[in-house]
PDB file of N, CA and C in Angstrom:
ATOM      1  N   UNK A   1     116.643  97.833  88.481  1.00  0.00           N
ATOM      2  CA  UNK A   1     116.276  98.938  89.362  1.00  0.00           C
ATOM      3  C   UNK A   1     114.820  99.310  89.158  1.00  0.00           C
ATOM      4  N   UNK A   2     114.058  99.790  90.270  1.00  0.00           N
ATOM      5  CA  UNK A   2     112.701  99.958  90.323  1.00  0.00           C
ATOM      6  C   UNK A   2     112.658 101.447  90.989  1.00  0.00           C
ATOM      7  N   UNK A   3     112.087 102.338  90.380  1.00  0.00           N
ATOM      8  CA  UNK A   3     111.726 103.689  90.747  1.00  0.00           C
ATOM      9  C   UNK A   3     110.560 103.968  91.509  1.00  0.00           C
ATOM     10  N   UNK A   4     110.354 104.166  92.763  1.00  0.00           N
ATOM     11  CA  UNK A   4     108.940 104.660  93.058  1.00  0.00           C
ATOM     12  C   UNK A   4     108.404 106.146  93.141  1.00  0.00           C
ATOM     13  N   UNK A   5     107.414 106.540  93.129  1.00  0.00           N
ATOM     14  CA  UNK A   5     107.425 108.035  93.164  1.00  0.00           C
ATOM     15  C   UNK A   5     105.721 108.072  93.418  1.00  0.00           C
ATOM     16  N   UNK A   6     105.692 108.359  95.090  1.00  0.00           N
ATOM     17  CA  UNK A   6     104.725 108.806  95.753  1.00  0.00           C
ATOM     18  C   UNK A   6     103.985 110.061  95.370  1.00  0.00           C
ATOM     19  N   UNK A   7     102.579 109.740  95.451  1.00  0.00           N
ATOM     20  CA  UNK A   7     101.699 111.459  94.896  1.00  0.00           C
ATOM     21  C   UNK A   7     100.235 111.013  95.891  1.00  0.00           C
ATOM     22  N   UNK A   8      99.730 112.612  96.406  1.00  0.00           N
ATOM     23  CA  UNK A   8      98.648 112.457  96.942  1.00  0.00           C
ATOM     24  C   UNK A   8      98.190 112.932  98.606  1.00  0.00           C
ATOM     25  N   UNK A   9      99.400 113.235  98.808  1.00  0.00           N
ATOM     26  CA  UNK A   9      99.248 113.114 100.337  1.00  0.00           C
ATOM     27  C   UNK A   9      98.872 114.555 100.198  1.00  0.00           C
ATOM     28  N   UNK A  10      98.678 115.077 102.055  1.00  0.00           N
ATOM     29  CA  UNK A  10      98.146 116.262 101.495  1.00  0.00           C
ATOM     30  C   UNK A  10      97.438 116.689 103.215  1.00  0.00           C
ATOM     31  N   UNK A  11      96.618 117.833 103.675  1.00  0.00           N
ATOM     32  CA  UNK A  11      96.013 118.041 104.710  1.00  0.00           C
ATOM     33  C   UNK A  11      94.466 117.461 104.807  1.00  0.00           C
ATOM     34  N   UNK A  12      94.218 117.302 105.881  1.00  0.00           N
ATOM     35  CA  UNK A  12      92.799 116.653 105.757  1.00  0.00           C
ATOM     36  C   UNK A  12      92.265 116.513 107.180  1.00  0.00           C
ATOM     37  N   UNK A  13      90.738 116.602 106.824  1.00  0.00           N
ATOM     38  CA  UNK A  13      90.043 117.156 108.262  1.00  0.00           C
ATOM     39  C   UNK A  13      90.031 115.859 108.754  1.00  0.00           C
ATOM     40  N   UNK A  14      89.911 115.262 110.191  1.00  0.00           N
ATOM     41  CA  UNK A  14      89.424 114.039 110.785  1.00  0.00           C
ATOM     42  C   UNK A  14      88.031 113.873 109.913  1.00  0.00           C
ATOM     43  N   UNK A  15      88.117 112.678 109.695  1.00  0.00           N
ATOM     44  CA  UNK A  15      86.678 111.820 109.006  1.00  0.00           C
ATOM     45  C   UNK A  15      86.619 112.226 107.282  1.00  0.00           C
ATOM     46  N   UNK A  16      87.385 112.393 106.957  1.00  0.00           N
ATOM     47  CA  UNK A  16      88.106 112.768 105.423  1.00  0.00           C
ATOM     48  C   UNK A  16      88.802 111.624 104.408  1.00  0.00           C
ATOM     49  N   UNK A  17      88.896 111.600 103.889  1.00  0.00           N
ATOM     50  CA  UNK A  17      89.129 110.575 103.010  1.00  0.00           C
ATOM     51  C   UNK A  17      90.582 111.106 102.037  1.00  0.00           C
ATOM     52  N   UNK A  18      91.761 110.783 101.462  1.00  0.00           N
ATOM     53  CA  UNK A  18      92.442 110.761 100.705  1.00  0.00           C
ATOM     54  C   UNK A  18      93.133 109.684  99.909  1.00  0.00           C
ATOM     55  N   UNK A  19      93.311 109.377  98.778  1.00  0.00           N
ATOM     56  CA  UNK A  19      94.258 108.859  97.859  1.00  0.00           C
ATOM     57  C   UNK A  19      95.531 108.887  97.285  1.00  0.00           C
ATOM     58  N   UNK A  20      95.903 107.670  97.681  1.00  0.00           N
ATOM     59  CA  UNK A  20      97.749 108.289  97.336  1.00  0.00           C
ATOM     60  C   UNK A  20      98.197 107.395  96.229  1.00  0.00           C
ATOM     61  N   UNK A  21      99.090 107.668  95.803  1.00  0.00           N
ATOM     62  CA  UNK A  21      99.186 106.518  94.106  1.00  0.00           C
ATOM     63  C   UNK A  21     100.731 106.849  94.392  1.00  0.00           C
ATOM     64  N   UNK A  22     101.065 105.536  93.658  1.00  0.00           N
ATOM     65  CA  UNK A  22     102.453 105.345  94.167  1.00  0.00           C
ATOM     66  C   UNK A  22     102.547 104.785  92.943  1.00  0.00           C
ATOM     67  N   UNK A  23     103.266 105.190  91.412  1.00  0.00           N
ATOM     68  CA  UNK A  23     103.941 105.330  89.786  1.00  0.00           C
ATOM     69  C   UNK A  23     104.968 104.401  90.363  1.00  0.00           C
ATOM     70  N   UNK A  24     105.400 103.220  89.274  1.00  0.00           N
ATOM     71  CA  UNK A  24     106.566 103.024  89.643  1.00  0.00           C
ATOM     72  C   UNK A  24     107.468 102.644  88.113  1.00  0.00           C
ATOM     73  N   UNK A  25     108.763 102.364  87.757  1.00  0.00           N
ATOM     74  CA  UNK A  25     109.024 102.864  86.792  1.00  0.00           C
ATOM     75  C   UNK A  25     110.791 102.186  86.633  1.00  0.00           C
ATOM     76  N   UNK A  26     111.064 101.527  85.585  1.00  0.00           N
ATOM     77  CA  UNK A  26     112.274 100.681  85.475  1.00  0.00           C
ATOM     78  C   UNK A  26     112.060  99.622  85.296  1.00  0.00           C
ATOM     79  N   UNK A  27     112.515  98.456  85.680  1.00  0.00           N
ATOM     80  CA  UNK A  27     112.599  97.213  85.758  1.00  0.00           C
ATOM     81  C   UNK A  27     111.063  96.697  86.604  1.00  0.00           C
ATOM     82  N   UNK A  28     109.770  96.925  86.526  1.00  0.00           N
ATOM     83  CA  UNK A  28     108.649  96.399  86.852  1.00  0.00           C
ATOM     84  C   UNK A  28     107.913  95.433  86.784  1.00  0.00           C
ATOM     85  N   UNK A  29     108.679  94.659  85.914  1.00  0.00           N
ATOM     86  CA  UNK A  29     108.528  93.296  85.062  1.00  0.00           C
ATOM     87  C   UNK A  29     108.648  92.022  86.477  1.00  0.00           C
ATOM     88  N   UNK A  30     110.031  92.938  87.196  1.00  0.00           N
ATOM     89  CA  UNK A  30     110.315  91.597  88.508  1.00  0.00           C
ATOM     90  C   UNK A  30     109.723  91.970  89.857  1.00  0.00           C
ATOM     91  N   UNK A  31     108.286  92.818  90.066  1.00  0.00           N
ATOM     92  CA  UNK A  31     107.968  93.525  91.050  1.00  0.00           C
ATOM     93  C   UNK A  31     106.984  92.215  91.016  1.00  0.00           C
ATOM     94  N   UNK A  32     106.840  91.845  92.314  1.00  0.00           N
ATOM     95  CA  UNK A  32     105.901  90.397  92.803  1.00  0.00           C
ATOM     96  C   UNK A  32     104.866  91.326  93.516  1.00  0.00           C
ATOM     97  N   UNK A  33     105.278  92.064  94.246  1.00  0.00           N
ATOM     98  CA  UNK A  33     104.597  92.523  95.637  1.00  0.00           C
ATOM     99  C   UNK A  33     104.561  94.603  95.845  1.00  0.00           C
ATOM    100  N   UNK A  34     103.595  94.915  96.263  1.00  0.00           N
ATOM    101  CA  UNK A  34     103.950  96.459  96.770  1.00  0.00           C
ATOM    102  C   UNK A  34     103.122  96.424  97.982  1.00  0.00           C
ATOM    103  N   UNK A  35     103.383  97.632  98.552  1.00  0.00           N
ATOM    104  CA  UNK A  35     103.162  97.820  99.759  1.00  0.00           C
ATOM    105  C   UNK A  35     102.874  99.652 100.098  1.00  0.00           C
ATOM    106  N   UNK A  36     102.160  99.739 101.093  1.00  0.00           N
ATOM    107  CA  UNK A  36     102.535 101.334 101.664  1.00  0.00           C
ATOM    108  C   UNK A  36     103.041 100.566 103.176  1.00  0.00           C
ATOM    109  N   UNK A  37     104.050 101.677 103.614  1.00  0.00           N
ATOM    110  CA  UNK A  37     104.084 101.689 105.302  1.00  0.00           C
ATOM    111  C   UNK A  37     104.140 103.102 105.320  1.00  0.00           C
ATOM    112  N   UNK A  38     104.200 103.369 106.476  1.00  0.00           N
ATOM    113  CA  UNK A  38     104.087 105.023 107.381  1.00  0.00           C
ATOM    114  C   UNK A  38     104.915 104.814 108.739  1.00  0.00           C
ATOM    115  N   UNK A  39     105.271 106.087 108.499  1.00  0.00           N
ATOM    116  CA  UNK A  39     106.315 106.902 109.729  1.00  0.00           C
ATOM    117  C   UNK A  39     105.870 107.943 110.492  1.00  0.00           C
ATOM    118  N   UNK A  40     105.301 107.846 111.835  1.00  0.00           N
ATOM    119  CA  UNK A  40     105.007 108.915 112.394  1.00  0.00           C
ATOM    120  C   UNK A  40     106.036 109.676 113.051  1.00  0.00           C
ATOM    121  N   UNK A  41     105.814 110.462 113.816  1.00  0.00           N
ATOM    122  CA  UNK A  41     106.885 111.525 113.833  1.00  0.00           C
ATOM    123  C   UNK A  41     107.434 110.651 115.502  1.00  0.00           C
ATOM    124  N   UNK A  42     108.504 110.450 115.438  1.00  0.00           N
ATOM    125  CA  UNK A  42     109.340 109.945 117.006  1.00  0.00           C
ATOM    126  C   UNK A  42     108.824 107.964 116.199  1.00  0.00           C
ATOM    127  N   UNK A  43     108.554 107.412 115.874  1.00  0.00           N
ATOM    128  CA  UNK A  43     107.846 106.296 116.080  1.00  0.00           C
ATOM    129  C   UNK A  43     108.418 105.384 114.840  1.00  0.00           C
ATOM    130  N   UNK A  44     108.457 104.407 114.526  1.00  0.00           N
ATOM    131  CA  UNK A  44     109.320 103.795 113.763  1.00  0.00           C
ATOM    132  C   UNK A  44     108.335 103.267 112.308  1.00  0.00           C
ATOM    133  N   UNK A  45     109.036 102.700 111.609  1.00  0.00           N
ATOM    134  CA  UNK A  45     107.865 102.569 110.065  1.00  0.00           C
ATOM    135  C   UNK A  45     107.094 101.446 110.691  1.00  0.00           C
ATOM    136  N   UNK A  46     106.198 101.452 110.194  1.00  0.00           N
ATOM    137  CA  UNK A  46     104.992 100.361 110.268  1.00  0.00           C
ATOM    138  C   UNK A  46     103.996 100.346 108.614  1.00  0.00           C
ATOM    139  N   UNK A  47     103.904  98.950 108.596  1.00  0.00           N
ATOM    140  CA  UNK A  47     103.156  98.002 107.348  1.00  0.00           C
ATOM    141  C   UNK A  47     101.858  98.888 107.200  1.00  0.00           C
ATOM    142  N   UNK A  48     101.137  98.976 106.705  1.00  0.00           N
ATOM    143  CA  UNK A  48      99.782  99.456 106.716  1.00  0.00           C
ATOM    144  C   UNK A  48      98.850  98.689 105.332  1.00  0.00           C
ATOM    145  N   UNK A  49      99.646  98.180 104.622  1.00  0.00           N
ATOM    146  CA  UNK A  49      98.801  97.545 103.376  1.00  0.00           C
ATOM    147  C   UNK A  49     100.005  97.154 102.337  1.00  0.00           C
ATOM    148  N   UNK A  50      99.268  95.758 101.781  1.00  0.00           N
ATOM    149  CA  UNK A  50     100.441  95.312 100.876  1.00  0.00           C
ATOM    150  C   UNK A  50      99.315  94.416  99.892  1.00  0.00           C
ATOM    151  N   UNK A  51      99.668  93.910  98.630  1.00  0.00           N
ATOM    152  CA  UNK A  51      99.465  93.430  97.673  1.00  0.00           C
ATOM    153  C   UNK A  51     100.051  93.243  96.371  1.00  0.00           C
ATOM    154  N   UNK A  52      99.529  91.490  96.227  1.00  0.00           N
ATOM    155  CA  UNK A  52     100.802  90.776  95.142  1.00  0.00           C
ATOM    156  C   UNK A  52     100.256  91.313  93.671  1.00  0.00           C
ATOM    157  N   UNK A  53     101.192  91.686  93.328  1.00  0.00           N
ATOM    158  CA  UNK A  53     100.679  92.152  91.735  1.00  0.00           C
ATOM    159  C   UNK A  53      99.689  91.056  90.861  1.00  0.00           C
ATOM    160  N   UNK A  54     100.427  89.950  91.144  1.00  0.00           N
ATOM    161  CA  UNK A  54      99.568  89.179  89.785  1.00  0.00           C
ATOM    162  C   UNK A  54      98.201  88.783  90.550  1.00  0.00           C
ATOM    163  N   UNK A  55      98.213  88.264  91.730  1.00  0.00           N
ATOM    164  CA  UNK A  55      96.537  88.050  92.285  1.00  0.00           C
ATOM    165  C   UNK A  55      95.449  88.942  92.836  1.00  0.00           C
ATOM    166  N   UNK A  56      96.976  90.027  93.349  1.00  0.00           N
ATOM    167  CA  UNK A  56      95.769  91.093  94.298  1.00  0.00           C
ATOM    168  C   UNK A  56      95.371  90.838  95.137  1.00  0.00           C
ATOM    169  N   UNK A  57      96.298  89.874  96.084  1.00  0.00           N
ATOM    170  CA  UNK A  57      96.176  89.293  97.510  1.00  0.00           C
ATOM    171  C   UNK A  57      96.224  90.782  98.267  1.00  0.00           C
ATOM    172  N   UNK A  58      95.719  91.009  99.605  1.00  0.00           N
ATOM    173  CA  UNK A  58      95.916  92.135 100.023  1.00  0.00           C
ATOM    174  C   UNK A  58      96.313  91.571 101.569  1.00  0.00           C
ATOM    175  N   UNK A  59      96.596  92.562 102.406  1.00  0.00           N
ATOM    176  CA  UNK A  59      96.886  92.362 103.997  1.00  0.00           C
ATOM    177  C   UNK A  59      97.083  93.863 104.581  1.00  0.00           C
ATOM    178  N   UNK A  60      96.260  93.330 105.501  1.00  0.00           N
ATOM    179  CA  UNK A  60      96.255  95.262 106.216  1.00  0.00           C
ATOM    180  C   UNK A  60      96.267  95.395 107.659  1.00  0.00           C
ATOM    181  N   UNK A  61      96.936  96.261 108.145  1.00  0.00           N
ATOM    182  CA  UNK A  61      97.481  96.900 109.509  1.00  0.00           C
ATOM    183  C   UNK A  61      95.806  96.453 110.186  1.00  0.00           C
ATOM    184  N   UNK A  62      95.959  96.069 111.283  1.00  0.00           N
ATOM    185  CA  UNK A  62      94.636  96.070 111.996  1.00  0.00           C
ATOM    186  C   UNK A  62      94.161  97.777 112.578  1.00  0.00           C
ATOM    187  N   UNK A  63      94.864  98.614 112.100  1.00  0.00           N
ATOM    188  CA  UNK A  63      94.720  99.869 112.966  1.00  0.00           C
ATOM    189  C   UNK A  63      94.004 100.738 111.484  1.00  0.00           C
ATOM    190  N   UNK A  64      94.153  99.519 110.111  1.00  0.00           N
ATOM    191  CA  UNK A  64      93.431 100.282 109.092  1.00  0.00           C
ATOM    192  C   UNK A  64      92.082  99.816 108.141  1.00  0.00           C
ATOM    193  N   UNK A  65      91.895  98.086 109.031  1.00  0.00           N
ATOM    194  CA  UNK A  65      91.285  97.295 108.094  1.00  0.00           C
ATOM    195  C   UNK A  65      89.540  98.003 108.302  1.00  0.00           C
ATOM    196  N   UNK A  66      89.368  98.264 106.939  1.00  0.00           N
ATOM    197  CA  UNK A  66      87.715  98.910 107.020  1.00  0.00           C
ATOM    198  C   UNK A  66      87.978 100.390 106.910  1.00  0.00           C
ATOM    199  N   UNK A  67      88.865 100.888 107.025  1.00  0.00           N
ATOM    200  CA  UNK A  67      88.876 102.303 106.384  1.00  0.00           C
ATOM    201  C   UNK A  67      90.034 102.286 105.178  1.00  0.00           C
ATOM    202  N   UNK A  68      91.181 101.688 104.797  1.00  0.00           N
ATOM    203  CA  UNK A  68      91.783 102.013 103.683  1.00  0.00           C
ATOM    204  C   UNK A  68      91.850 100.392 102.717  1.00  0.00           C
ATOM    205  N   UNK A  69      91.964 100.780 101.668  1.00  0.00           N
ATOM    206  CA  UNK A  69      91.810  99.971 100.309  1.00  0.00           C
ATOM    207  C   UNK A  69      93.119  99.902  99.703  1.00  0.00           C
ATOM    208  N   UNK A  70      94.115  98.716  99.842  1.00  0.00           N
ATOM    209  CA  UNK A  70      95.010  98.460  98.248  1.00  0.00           C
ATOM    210  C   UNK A  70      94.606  98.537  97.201  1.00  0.00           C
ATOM    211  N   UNK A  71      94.891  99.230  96.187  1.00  0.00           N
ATOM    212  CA  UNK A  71      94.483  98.679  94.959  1.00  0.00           C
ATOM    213  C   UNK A  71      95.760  98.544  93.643  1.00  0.00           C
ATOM    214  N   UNK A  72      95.653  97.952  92.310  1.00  0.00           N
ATOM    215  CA  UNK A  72      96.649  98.183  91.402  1.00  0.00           C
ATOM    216  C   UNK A  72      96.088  98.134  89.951  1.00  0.00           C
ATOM    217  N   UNK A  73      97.193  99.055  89.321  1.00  0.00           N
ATOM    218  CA  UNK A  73      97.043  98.773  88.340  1.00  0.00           C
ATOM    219  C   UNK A  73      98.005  98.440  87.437  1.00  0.00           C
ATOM    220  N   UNK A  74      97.792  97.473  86.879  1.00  0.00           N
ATOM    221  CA  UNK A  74      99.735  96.231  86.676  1.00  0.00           C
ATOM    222  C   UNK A  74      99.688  97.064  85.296  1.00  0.00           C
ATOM    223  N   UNK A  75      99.173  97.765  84.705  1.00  0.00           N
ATOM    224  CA  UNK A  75      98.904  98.068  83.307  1.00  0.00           C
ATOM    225  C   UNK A  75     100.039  99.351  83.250  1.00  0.00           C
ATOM    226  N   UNK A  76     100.172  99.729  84.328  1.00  0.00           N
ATOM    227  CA  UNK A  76     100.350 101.120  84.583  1.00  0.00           C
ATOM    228  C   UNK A  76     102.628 101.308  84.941  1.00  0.00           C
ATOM    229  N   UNK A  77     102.958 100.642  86.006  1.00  0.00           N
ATOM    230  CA  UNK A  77     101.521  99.941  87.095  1.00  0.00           C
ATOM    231  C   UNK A  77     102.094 101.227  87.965  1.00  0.00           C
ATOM    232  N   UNK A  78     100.587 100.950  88.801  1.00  0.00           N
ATOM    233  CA  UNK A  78     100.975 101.790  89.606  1.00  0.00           C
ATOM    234  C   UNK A  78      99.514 101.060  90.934  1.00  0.00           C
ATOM    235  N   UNK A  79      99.918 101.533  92.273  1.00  0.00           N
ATOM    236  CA  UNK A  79      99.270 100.596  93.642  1.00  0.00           C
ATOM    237  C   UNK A  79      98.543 102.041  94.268  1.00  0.00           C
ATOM    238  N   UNK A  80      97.499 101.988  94.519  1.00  0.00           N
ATOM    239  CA  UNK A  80      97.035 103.281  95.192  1.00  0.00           C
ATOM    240  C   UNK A  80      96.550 103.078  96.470  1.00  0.00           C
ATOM    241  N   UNK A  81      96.139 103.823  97.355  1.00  0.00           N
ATOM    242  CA  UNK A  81      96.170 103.482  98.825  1.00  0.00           C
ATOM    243  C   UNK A  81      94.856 104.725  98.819  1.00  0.00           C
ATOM    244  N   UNK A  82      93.757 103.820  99.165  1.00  0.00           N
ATOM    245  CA  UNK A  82      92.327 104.547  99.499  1.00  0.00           C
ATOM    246  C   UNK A  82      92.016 105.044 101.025  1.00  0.00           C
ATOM    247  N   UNK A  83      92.232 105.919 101.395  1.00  0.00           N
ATOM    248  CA  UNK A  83      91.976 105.995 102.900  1.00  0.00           C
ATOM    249  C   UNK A  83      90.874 107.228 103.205  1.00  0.00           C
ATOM    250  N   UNK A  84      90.026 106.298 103.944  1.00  0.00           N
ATOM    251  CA  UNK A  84      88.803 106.726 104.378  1.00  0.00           C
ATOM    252  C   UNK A  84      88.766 107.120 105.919  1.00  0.00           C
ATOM    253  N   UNK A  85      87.524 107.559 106.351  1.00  0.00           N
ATOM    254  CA  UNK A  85      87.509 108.140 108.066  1.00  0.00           C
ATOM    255  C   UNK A  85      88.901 108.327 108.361  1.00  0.00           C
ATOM    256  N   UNK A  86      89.548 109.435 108.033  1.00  0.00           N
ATOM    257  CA  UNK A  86      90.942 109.492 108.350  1.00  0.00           C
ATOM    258  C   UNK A  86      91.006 110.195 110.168  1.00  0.00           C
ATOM    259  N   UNK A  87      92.175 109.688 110.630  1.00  0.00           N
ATOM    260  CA  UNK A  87      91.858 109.937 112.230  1.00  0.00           C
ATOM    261  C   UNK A  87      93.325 110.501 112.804  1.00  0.00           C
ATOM    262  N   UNK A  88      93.149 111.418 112.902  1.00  0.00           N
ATOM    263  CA  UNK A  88      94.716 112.061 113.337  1.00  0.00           C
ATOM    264  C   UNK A  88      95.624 111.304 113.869  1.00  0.00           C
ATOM    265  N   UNK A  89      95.589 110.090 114.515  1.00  0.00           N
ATOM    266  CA  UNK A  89      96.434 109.137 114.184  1.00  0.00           C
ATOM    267  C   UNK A  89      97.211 108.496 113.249  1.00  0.00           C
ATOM    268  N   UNK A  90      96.688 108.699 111.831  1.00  0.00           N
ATOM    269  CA  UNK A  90      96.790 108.447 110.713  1.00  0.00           C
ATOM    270  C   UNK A  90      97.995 109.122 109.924  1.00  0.00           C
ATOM    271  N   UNK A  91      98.281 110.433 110.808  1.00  0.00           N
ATOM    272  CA  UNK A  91      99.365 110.957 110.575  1.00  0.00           C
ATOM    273  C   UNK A  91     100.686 110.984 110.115  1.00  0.00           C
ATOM    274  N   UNK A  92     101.270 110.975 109.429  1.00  0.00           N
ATOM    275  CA  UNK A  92     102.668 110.569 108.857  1.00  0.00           C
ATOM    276  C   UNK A  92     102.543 110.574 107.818  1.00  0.00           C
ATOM    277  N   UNK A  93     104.159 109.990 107.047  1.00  0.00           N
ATOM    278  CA  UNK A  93     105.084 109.958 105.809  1.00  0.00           C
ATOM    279  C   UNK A  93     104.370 108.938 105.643  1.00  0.00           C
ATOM    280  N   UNK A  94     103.658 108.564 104.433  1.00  0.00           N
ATOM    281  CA  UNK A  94     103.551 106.976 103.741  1.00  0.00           C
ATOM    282  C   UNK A  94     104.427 106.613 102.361  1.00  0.00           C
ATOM    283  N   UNK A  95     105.056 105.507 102.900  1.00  0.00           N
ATOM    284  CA  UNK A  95     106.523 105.403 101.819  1.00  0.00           C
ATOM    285  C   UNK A  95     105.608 104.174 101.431  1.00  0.00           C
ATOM    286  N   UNK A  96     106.088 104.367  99.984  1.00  0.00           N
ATOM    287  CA  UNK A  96     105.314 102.965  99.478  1.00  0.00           C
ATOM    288  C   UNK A  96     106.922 102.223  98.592  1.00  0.00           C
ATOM    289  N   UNK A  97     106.819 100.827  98.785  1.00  0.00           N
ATOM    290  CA  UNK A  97     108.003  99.810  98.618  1.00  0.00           C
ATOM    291  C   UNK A  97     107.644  98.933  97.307  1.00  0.00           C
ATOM    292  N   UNK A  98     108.567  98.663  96.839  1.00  0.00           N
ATOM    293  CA  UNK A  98     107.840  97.269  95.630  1.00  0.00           C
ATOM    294  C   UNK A  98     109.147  96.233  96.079  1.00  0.00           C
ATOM    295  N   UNK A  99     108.931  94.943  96.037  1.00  0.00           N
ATOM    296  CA  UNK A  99     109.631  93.735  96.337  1.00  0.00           C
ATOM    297  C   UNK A  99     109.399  93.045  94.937  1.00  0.00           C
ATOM    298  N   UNK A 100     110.743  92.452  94.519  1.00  0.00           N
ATOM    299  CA  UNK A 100     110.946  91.993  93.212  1.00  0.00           C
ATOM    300  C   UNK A 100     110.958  90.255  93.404  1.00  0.00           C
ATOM    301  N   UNK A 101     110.829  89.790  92.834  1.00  0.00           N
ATOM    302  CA  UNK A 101     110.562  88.213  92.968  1.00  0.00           C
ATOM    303  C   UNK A 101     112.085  87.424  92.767  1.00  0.00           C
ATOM    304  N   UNK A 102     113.390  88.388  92.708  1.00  0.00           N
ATOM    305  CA  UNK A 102     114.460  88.458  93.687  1.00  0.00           C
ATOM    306  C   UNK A 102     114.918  88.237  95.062  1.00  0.00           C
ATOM    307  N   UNK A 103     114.157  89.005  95.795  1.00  0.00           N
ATOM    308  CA  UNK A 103     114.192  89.317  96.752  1.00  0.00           C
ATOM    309  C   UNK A 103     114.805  91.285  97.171  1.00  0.00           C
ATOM    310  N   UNK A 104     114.484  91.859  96.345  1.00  0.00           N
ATOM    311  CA  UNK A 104     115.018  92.831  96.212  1.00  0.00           C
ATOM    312  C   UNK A 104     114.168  94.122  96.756  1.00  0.00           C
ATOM    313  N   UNK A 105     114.459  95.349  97.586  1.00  0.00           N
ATOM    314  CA  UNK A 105     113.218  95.763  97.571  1.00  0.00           C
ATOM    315  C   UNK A 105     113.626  97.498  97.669  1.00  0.00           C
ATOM    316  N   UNK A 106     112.634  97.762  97.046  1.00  0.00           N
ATOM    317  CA  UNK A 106     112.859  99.579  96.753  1.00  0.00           C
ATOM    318  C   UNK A 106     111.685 100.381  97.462  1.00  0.00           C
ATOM    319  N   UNK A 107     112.025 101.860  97.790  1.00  0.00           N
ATOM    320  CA  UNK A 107     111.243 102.351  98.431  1.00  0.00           C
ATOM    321  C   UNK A 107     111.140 103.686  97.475  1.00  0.00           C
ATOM    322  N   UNK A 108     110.089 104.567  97.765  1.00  0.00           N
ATOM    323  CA  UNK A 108     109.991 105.627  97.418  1.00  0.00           C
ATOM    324  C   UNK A 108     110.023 106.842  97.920  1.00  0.00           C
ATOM    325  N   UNK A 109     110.191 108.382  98.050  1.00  0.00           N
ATOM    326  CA  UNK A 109     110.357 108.901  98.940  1.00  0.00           C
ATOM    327  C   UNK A 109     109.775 109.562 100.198  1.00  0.00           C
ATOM    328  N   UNK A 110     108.567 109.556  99.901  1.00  0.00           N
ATOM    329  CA  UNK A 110     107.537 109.278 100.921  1.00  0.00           C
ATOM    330  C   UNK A 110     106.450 110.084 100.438  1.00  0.00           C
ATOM    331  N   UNK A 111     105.485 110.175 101.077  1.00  0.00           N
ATOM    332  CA  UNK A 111     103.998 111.849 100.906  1.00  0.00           C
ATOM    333  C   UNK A 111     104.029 111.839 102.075  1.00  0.00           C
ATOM    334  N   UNK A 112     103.892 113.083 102.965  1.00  0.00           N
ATOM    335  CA  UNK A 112     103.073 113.542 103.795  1.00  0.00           C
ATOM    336  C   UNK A 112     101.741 113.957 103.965  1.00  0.00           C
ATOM    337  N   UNK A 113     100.802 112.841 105.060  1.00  0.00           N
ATOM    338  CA  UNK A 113      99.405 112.921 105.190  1.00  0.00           C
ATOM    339  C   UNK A 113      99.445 113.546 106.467  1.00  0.00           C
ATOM    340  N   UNK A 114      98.392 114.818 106.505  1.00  0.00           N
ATOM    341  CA  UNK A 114      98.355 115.189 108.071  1.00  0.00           C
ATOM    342  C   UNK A 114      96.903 115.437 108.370  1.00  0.00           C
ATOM    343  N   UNK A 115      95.967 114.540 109.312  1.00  0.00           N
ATOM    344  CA  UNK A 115      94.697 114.586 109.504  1.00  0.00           C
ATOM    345  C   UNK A 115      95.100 116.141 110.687  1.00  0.00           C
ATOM    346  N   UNK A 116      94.358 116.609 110.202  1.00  0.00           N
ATOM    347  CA  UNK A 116      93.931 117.977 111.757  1.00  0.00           C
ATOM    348  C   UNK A 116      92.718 118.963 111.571  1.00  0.00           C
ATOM    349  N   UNK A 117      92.126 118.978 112.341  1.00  0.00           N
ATOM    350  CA  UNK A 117      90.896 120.249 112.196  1.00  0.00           C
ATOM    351  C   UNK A 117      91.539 121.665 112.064  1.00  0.00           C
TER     352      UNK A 117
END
């Protein structure tokens, strides 16, 4: 079993920047992969950034590439999600997931980010 536990989210003006860190905790040993996705409100989850623990391969939503950053720290571990020029679009729950080299995959319970003036 793999625990996640989202921190960071929070209010924020358009063109603002926030950090979200996503702790994870249990069995971390078989985590290959993490990820954030987001849920806007009526609209279904969508990918927004993912990366493999041991290389630090990354892949990102085209609606985020050039404003937000994967990053990790396997030490920890824990995957943080850098988001820059934030754009009220940006809006939503970001649940962040870890995938075990199982095939197994856990989620966490989400943060709420809300860009608004």
């Amino acid at each position: 079993q793999v625990q996640l536990v989202e921190s960071g989210g929070g209010l924020v003006q358009p063109g603002g920047s926030l950090r979200l860190s996503c702790a994870a905790s249990g069995s971390t040993f078989s985590v290959s992969a993490m990820s954030w996705h987001r849920q806007a409100l009526g609209k279904g989850r969508e990918l927004v950034a993912s990366i493999t623990m041991t290389y630090g391969s990354t892949n990102y939503a085209d609606s985020v590439k050039g404003r937000f950053t994967i990053s990790r720290d396997n030490a920890k571990p824990t995957v943080y999600l850098q988001m820059n020029s934030l754009e009220p679009e940006d809006t939503a729950v970001y649940y962040c997931r870890a995938m075990t080299a199982f095939g197994a995959i856990y989620w966490g319970k989400g943060t709420l980010v809300t860009v608004s003036s």
